[in-house]
PDB file of N, CA and C in Angstrom:
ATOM      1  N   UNK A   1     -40.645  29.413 104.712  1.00  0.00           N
ATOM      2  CA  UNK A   1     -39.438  29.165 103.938  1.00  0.00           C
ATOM      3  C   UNK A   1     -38.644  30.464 103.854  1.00  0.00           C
ATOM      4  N   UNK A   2     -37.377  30.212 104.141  1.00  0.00           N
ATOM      5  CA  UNK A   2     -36.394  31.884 103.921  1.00  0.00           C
ATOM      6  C   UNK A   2     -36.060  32.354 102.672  1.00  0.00           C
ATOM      7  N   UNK A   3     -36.032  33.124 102.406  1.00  0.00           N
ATOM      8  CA  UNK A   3     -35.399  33.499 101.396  1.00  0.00           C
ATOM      9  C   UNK A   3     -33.748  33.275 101.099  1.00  0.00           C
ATOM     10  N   UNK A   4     -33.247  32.742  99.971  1.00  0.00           N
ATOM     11  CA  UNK A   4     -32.325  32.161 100.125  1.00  0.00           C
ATOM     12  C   UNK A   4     -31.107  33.343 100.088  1.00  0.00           C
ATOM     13  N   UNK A   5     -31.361  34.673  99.338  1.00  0.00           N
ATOM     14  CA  UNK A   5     -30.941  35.377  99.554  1.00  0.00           C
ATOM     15  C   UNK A   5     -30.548  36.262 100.673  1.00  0.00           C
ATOM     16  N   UNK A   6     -31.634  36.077 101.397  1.00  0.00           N
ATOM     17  CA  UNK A   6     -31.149  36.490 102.926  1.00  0.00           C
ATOM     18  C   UNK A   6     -30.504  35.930 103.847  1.00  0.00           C
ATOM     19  N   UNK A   7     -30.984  34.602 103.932  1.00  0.00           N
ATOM     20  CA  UNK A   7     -30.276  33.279 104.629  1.00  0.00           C
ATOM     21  C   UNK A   7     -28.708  33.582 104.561  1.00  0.00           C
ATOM     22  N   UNK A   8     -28.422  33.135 103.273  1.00  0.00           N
ATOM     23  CA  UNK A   8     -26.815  33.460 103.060  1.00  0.00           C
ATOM     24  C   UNK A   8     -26.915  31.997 102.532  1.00  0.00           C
ATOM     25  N   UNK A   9     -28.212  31.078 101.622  1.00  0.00           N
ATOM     26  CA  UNK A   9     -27.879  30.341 101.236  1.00  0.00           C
ATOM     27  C   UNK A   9     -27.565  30.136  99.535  1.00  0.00           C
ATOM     28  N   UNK A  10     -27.471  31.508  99.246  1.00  0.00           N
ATOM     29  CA  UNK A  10     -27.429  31.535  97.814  1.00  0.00           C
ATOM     30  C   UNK A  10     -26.161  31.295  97.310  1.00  0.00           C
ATOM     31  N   UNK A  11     -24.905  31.097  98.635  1.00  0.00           N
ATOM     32  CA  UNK A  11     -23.428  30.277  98.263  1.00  0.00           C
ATOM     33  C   UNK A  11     -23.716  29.024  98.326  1.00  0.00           C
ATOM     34  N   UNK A  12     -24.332  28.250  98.727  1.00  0.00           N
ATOM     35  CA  UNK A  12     -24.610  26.842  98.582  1.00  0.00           C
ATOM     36  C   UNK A  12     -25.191  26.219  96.877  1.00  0.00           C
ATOM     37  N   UNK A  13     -25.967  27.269  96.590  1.00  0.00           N
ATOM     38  CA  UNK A  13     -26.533  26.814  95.440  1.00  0.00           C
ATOM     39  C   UNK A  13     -25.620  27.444  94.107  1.00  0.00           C
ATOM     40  N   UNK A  14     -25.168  28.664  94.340  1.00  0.00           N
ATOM     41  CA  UNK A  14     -23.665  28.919  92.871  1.00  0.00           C
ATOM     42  C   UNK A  14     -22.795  28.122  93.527  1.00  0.00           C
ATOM     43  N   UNK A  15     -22.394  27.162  94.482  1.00  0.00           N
ATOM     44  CA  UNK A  15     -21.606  25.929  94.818  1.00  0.00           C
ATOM     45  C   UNK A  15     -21.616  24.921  93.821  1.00  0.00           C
ATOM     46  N   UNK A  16     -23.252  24.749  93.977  1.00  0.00           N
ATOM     47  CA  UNK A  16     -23.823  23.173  93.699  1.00  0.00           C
ATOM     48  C   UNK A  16     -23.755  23.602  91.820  1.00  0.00           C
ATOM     49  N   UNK A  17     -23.992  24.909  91.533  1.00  0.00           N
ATOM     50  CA  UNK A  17     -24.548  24.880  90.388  1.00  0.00           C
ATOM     51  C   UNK A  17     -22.913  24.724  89.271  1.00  0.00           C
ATOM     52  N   UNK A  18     -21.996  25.633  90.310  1.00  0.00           N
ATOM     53  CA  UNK A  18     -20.823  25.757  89.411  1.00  0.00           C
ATOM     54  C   UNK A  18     -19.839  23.897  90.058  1.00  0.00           C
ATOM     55  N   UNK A  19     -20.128  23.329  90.588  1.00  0.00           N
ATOM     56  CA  UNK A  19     -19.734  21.857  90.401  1.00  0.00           C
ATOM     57  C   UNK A  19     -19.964  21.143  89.543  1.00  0.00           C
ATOM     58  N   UNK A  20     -21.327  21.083  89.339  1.00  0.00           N
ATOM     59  CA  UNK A  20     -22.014  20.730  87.927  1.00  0.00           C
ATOM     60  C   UNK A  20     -21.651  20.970  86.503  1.00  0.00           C
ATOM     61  N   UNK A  21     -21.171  22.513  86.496  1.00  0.00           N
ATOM     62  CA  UNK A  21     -20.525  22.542  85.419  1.00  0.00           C
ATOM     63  C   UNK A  21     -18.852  22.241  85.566  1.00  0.00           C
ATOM     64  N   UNK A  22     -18.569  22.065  86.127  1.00  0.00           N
ATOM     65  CA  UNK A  22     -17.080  21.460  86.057  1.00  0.00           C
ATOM     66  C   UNK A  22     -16.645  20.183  86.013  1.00  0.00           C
ATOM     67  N   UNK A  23     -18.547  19.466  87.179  1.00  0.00           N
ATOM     68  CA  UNK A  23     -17.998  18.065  85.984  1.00  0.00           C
ATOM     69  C   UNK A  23     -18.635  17.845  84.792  1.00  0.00           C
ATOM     70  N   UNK A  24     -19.373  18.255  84.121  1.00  0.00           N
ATOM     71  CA  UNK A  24     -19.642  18.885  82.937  1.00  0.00           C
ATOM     72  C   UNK A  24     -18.740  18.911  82.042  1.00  0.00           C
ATOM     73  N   UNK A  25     -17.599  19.459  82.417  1.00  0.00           N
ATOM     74  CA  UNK A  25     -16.168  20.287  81.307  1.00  0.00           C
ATOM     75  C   UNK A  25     -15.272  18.837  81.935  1.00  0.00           C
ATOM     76  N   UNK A  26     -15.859  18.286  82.798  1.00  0.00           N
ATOM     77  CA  UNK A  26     -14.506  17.319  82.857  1.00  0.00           C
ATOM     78  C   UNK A  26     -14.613  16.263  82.075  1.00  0.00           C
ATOM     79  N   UNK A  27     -16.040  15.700  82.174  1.00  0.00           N
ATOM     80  CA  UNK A  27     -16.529  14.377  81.286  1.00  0.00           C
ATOM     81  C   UNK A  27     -16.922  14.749  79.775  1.00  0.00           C
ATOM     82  N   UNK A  28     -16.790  15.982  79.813  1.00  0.00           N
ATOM     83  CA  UNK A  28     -16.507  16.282  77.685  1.00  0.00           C
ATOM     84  C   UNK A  28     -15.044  15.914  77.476  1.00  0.00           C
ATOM     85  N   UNK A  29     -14.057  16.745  78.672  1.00  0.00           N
ATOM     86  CA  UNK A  29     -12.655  16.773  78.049  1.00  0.00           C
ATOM     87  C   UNK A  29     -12.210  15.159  78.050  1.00  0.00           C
ATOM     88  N   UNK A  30     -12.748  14.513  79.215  1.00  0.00           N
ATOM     89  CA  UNK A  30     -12.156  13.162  78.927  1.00  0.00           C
ATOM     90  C   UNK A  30     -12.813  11.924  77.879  1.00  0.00           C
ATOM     91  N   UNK A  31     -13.961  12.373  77.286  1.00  0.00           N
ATOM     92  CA  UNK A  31     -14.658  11.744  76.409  1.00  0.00           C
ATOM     93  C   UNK A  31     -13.814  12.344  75.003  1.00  0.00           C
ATOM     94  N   UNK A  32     -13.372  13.434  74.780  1.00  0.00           N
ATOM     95  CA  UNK A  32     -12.152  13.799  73.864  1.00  0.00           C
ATOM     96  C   UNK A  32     -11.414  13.242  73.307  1.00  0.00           C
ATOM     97  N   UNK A  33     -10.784  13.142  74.762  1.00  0.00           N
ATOM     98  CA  UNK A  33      -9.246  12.508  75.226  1.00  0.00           C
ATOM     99  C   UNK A  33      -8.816  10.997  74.931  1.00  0.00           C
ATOM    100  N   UNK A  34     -10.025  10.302  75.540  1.00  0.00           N
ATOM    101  CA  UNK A  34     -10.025   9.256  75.586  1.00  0.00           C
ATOM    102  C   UNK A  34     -10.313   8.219  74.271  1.00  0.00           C
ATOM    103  N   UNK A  35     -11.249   9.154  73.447  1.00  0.00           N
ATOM    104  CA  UNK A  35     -11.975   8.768  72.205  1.00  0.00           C
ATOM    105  C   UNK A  35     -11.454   8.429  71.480  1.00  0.00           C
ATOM    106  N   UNK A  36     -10.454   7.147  71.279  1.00  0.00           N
ATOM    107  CA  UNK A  36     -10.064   7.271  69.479  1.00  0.00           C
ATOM    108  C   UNK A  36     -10.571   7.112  68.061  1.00  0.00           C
ATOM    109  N   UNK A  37     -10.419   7.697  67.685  1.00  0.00           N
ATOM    110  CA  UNK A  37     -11.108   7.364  66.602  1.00  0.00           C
ATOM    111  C   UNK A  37     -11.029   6.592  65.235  1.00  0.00           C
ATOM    112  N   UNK A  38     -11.442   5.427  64.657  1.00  0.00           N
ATOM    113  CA  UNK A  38     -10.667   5.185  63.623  1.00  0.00           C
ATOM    114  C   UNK A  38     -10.324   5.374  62.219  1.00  0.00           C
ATOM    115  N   UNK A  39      -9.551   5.153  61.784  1.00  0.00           N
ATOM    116  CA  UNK A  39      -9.550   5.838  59.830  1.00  0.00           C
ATOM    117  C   UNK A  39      -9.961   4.498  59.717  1.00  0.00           C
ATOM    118  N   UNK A  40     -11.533   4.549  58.631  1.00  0.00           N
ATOM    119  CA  UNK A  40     -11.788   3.521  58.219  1.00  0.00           C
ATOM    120  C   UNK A  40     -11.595   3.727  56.323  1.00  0.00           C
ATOM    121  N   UNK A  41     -11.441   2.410  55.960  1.00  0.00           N
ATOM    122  CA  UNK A  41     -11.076   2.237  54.645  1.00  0.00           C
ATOM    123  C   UNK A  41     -12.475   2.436  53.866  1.00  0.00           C
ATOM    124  N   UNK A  42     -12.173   3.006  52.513  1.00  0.00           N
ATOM    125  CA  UNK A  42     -12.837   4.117  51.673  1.00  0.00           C
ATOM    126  C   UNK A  42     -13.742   2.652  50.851  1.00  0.00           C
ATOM    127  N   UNK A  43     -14.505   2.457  51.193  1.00  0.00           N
ATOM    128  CA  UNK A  43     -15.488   1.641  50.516  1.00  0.00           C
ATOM    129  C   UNK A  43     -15.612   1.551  48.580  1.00  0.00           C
ATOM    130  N   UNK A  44     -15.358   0.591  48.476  1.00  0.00           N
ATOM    131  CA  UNK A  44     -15.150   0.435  46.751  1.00  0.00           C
ATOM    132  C   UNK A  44     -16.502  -0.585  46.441  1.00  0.00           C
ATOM    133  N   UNK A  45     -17.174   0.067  45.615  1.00  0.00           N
ATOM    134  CA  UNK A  45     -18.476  -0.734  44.832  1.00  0.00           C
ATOM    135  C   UNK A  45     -18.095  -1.276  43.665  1.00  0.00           C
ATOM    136  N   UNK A  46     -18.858  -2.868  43.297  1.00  0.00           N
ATOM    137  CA  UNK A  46     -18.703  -3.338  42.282  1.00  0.00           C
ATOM    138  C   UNK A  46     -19.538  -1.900  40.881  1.00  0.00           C
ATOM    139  N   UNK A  47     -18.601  -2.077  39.866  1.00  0.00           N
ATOM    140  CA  UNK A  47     -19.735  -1.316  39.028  1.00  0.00           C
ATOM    141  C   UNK A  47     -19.902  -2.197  37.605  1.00  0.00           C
ATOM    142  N   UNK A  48     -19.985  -2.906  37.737  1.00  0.00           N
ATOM    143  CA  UNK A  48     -20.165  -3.967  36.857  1.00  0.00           C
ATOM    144  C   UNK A  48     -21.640  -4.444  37.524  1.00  0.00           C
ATOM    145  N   UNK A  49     -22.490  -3.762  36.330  1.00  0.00           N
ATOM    146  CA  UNK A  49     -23.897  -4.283  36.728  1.00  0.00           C
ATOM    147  C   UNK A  49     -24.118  -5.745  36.720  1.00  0.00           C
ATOM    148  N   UNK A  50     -23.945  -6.225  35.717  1.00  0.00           N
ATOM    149  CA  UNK A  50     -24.538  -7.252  35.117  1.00  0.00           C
ATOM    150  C   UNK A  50     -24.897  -8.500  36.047  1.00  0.00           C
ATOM    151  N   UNK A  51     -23.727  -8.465  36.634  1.00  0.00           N
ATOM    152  CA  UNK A  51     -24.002  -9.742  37.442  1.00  0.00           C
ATOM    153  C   UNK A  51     -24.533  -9.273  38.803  1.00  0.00           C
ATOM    154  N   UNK A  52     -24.665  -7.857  39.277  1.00  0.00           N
ATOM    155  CA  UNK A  52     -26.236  -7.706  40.111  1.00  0.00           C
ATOM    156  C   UNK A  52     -27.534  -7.687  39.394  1.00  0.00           C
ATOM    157  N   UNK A  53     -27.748  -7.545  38.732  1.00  0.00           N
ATOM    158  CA  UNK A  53     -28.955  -7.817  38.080  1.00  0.00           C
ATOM    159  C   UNK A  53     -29.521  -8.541  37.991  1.00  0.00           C
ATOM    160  N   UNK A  54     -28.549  -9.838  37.375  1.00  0.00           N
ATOM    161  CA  UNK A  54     -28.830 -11.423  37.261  1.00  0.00           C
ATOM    162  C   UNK A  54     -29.457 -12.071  38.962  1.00  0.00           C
ATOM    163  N   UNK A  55     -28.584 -11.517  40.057  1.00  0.00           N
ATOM    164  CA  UNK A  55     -29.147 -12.022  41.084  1.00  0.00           C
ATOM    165  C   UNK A  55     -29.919 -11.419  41.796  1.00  0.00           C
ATOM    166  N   UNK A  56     -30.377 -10.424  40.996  1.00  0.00           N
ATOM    167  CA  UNK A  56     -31.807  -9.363  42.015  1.00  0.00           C
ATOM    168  C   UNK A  56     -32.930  -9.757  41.211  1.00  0.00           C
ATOM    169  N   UNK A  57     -32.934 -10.877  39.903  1.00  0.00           N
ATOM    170  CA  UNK A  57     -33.419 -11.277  38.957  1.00  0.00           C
ATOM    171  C   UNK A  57     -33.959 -12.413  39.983  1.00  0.00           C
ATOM    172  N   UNK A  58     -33.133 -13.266  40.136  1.00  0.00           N
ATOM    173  CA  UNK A  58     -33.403 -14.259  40.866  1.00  0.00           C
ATOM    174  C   UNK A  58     -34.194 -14.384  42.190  1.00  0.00           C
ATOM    175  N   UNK A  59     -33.798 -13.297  42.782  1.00  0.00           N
ATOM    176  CA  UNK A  59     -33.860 -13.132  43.798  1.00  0.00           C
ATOM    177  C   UNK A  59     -35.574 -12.975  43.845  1.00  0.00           C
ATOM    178  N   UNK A  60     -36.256 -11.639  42.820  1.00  0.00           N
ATOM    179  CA  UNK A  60     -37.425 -11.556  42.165  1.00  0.00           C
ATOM    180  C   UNK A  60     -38.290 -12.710  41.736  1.00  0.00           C
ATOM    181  N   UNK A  61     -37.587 -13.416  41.553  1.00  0.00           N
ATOM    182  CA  UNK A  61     -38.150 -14.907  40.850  1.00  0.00           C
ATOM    183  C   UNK A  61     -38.932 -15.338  42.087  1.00  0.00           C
ATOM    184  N   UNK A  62     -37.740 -15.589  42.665  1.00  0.00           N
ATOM    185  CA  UNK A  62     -37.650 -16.407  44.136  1.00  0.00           C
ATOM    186  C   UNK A  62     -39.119 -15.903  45.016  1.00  0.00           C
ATOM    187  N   UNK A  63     -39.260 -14.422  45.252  1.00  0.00           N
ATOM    188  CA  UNK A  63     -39.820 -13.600  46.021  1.00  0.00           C
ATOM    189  C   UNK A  63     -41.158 -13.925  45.261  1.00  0.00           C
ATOM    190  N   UNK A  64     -41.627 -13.879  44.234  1.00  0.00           N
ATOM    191  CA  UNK A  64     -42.850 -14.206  43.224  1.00  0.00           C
ATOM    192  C   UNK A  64     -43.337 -15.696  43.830  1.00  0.00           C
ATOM    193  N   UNK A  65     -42.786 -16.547  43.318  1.00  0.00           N
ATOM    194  CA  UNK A  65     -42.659 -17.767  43.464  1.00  0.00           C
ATOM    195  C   UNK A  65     -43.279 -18.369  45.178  1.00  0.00           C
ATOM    196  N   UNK A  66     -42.769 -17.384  46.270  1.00  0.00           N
ATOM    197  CA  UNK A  66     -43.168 -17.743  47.575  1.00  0.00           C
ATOM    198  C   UNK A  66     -44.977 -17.057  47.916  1.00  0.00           C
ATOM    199  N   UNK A  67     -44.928 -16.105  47.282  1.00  0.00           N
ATOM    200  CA  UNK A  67     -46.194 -15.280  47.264  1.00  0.00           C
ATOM    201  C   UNK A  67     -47.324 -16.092  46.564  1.00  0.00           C
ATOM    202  N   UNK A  68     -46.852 -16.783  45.050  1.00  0.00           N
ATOM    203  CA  UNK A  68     -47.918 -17.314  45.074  1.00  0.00           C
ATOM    204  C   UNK A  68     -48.558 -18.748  45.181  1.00  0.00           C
ATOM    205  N   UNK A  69     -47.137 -19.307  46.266  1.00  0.00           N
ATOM    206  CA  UNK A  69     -47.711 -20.266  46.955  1.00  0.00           C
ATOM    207  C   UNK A  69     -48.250 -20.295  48.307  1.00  0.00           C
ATOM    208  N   UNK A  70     -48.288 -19.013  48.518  1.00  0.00           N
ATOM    209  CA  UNK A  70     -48.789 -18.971  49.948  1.00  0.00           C
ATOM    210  C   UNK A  70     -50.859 -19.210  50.024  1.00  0.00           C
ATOM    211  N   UNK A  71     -51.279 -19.799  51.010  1.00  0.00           N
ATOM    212  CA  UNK A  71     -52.621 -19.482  51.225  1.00  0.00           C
ATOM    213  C   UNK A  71     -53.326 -18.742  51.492  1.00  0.00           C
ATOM    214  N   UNK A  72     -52.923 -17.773  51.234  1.00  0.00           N
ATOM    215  CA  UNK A  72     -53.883 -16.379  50.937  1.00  0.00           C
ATOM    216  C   UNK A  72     -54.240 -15.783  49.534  1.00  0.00           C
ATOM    217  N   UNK A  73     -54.858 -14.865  49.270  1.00  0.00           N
ATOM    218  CA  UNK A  73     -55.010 -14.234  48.159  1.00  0.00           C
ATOM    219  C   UNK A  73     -55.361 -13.255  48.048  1.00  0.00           C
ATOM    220  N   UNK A  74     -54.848 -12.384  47.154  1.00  0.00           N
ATOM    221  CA  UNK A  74     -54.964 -10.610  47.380  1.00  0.00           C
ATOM    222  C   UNK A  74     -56.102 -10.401  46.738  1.00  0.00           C
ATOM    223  N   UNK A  75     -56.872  -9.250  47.394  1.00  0.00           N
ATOM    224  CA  UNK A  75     -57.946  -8.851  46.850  1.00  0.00           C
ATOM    225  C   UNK A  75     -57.684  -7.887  45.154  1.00  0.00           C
ATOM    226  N   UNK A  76     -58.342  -8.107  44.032  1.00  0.00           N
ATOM    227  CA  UNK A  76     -58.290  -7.827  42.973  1.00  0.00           C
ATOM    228  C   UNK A  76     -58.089  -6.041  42.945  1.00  0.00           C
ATOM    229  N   UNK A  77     -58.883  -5.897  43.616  1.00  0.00           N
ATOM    230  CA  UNK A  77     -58.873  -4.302  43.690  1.00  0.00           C
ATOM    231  C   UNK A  77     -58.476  -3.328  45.282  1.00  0.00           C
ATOM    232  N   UNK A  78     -57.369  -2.799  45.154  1.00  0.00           N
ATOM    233  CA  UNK A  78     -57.470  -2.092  46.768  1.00  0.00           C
ATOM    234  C   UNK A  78     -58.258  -0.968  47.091  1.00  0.00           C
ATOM    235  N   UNK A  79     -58.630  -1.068  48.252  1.00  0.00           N
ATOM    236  CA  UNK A  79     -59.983   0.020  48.767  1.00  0.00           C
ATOM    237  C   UNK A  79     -58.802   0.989  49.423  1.00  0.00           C
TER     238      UNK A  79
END
């Protein structure tokens, strides 16, 4: 194998290496460019508990209710 330095192939490879980075710098700038971005609207929470409560209440009920009709049964104590 030659040495690539002697060859005179060490322009082939700062060729290959500096192509790479140029399409590199090309597919950032056009991922930029191209990108729009959108203004999204500022999210508003209910703050009026009450009536989440009532249905995380339910919801609890609900979740109880399926567990202990299922056919299994939890062991009394966990190991």
């Amino acid at each position: 194998m030659d040495n690539p330095f002697e060859s005179g192939h060490i322009k082939n490879y700062i060729l290959l290496y500096s192509s790479v980075v140029v399409i590199m710098v090309l597919f950032f700038i056009a991922s930029t460019l191209f990108n729009d971005v959108e203004k999204l609207d500022k999210k508003v929470f209910d703050t009026n508990g009450t009536d989440i409560s009532k249905q995380n209440d339910k919801r609890v009920m609900k979740n109880i209710l399926e567990v202990d009709s299922s056919n299994f049964k939890l062991m009394p104590k966990s190991y």
